[in-house]
Protein backbone atom coordinates (compact mmCIF):
# COMPACT_ATOMS: atom_id res chain seq x y z
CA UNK A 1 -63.40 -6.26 -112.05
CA UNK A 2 -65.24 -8.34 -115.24
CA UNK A 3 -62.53 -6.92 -117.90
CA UNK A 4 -59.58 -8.39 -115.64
CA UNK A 5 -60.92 -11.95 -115.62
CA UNK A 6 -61.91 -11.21 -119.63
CA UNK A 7 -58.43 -10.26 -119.94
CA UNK A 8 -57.15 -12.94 -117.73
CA UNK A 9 -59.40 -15.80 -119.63
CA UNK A 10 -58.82 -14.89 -123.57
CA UNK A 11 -55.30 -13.05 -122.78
CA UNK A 12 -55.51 -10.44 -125.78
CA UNK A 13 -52.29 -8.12 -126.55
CA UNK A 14 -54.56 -4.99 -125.52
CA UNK A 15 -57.40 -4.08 -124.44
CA UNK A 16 -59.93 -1.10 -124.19
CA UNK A 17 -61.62 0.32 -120.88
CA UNK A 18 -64.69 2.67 -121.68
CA UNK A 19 -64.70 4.54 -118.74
CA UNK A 20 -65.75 7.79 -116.51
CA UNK A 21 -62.40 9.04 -116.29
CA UNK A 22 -59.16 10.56 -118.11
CA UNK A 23 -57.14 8.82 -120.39
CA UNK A 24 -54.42 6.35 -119.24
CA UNK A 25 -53.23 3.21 -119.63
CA UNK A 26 -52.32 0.20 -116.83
CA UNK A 27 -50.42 -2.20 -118.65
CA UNK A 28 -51.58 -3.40 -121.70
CA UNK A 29 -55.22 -1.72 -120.46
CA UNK A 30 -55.94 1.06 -122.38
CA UNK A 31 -58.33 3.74 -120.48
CA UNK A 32 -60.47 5.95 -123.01
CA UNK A 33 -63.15 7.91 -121.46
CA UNK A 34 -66.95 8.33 -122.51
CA UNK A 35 -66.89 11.47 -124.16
CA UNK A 36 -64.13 10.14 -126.78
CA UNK A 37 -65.65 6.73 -127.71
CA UNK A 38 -66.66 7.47 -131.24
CA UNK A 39 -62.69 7.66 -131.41
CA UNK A 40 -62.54 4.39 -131.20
């Protein structure tokens, strides 16, 4: 997965999946689906 070596590389505090599915979180990986990005 590219966002787990950008996470592993630069290391931020959190971070911000776009993706397909429901909310969630894994960690300090924060899940936010499609529909809702203009909440960003």
């Amino acid at each position: 997965m590219v966002y787990k070596h950008f996470i592993k590389l630069y290391q931020p505090e959190k971070a911000v999946r776009l993706s397909e599915r429901n909310f969630g979180t894994d960690g300090n990986i924060y899940a936010v689906s499609l529909y809702a990005a203009f909440c960003i």
